[in-house]
Protein backbone atom coordinates (compact mmCIF):
# COMPACT_ATOMS: atom_id res chain seq x y z
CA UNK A 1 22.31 -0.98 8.37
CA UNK A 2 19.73 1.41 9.95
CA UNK A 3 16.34 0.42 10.77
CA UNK A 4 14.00 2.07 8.76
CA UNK A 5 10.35 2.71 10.15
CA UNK A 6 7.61 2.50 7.71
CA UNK A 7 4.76 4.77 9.29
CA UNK A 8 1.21 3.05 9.70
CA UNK A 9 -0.88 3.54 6.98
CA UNK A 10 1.44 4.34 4.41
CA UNK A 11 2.81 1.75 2.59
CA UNK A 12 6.12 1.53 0.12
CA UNK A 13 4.19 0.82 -3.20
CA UNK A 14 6.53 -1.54 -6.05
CA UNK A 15 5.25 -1.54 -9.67
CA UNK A 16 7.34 -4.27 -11.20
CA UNK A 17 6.58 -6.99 -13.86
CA UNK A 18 8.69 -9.54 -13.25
CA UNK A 19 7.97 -12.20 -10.55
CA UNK A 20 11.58 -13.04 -10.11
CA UNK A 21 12.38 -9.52 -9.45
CA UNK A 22 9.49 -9.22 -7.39
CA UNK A 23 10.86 -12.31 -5.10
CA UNK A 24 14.43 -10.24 -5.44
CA UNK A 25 13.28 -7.26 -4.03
CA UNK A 26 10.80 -8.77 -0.90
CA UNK A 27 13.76 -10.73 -0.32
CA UNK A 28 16.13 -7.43 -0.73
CA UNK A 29 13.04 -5.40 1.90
CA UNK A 30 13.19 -8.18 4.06
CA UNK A 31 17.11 -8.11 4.90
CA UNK A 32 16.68 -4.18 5.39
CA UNK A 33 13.47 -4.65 8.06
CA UNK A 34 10.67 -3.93 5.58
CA UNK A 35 7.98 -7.05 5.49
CA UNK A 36 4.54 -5.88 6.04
CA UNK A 37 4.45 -2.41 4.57
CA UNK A 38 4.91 -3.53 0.67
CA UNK A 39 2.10 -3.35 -1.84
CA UNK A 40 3.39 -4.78 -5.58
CA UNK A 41 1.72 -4.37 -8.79
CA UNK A 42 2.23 -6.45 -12.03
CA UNK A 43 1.65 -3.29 -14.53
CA UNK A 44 1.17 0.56 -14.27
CA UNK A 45 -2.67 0.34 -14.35
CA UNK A 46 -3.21 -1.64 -11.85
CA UNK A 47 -1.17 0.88 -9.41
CA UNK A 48 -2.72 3.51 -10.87
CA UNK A 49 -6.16 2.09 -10.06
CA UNK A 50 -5.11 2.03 -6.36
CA UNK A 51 -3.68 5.45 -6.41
CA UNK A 52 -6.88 6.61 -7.51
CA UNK A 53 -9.35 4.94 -4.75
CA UNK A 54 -6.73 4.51 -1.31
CA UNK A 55 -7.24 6.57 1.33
CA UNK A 56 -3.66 5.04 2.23
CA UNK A 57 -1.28 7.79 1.72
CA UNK A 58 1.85 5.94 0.35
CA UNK A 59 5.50 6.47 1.35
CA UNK A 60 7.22 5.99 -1.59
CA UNK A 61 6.14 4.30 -5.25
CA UNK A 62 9.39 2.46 -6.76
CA UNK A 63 8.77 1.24 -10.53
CA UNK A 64 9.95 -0.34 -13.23
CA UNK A 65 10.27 1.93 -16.34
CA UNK A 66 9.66 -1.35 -19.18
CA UNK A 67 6.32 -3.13 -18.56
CA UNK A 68 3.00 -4.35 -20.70
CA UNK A 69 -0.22 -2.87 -20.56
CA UNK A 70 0.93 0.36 -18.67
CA UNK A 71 4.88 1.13 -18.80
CA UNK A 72 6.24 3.57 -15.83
CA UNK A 73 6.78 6.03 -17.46
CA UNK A 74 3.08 6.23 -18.43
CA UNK A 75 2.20 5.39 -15.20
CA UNK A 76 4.17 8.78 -14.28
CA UNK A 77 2.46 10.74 -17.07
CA UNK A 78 -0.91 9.69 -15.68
CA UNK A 79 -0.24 11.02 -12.23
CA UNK A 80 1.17 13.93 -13.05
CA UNK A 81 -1.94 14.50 -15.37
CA UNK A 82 -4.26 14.17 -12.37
CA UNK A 83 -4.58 16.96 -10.09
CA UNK A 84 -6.46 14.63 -7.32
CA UNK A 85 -2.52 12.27 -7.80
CA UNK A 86 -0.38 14.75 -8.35
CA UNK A 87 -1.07 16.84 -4.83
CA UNK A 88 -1.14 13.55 -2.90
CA UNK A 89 3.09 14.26 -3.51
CA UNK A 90 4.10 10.59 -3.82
CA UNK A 91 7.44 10.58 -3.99
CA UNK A 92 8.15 8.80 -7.20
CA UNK A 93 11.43 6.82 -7.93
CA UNK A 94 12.44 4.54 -11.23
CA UNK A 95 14.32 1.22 -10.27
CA UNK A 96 14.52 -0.70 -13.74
CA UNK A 97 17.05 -3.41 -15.46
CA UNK A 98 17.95 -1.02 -18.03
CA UNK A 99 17.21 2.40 -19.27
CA UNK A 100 17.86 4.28 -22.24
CA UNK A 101 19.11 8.00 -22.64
CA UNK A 102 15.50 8.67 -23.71
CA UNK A 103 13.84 7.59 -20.92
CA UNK A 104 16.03 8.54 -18.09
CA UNK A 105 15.17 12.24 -19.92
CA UNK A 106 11.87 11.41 -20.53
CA UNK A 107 11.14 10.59 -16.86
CA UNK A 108 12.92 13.63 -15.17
CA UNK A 109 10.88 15.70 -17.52
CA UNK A 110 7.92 14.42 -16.22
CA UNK A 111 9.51 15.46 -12.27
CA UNK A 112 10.08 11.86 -11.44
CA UNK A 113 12.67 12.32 -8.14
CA UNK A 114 15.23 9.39 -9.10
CA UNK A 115 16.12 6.68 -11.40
CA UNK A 116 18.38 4.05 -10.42
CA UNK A 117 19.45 0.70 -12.17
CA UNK A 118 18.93 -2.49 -10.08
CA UNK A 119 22.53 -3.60 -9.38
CA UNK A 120 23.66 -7.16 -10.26
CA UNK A 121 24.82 -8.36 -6.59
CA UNK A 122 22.09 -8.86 -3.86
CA UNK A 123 24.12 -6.91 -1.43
CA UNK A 124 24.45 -3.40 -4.11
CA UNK A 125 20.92 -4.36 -5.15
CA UNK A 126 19.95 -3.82 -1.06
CA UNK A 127 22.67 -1.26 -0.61
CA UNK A 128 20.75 0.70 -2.58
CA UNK A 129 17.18 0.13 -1.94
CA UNK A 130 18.09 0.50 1.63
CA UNK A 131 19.47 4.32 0.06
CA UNK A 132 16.35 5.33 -1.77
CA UNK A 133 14.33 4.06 1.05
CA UNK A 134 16.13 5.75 4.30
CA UNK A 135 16.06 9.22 2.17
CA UNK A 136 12.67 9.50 1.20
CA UNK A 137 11.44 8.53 4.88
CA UNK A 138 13.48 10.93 6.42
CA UNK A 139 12.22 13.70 3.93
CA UNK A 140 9.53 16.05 4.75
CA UNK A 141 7.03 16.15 2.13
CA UNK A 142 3.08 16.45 2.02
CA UNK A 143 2.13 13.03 2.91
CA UNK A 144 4.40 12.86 5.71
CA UNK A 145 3.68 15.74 7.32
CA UNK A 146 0.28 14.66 8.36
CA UNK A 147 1.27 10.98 9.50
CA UNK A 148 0.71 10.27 13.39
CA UNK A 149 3.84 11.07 15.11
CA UNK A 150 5.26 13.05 12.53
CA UNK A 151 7.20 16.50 14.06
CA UNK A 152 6.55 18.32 11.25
């Protein structure tokens, strides 16, 4: 697999609930290179609370759609809502367990850029993070266009 390089100052954010799939996917980032650039919140409001005051400017935000206190798509609604969030151009991908028809429509309605079920082997599981990831640092978008050693 390619190396992927993280730019300073702009971490992969990871909304996600569950402390086993937490473990699972620092274990999944690890294998693919990725140690020191992760930031992981427990709910929605908690990311959004960091959204709101970082001056990081965040590669990528990969969430859970079914959590307490804040679900993602919520969390999605809230940015979009938000002027200040929604020109910081995160780009914003689902990773759950399980979706339903609803909310897979639900969240490309609200411009969310992917939504992808976590796959039951380790090896799809980082096949596929390893995917979402090597795309959406390769893209041009606004954040990355003003990172240090960008050649945009």
């Amino acid at each position: 697999m390619e190396q992927l390089i993280i730019p300073p100052n702009s971490p992969i954010l990871i909304v996600e609930d569950d402390p086993d799939d937490q473990d699972i996917l620092k274990s999944v980032c690890a294998e693919i290179g990725i140690v020191e650039h992760l930031i992981f919140f427990n709910d929605g409001s908690r990311a959004l609370d960091f959204l709101r005051t970082t001056s990081k400017k965040p590669s990528i935000i990969i969430c859970d759609i079914n959590m307490p206190l804040m679900d993602g798509l919520v969390l999605l609604e809230k940015i979009m809502e938000e002027d200040f969030l929604r020109r910081k151009s995160i780009p914003f991908v689902f990773f759950s367990t399980a979706a339903s028809p609803a909310q897979v429509r639900k969240a490309y309605d609200l411009t969310v850029q992917g939504f992808f079920l976590k796959e039951n082997s380790f090896e799809e599981l980082k096949e596929t993070m390893h995917l979402i990831l090597r795309y959406w640092l390769k893209c041009r978008q606004p954040n990355s266009i003003n990172r240090v050693g960008s050649t945009a």
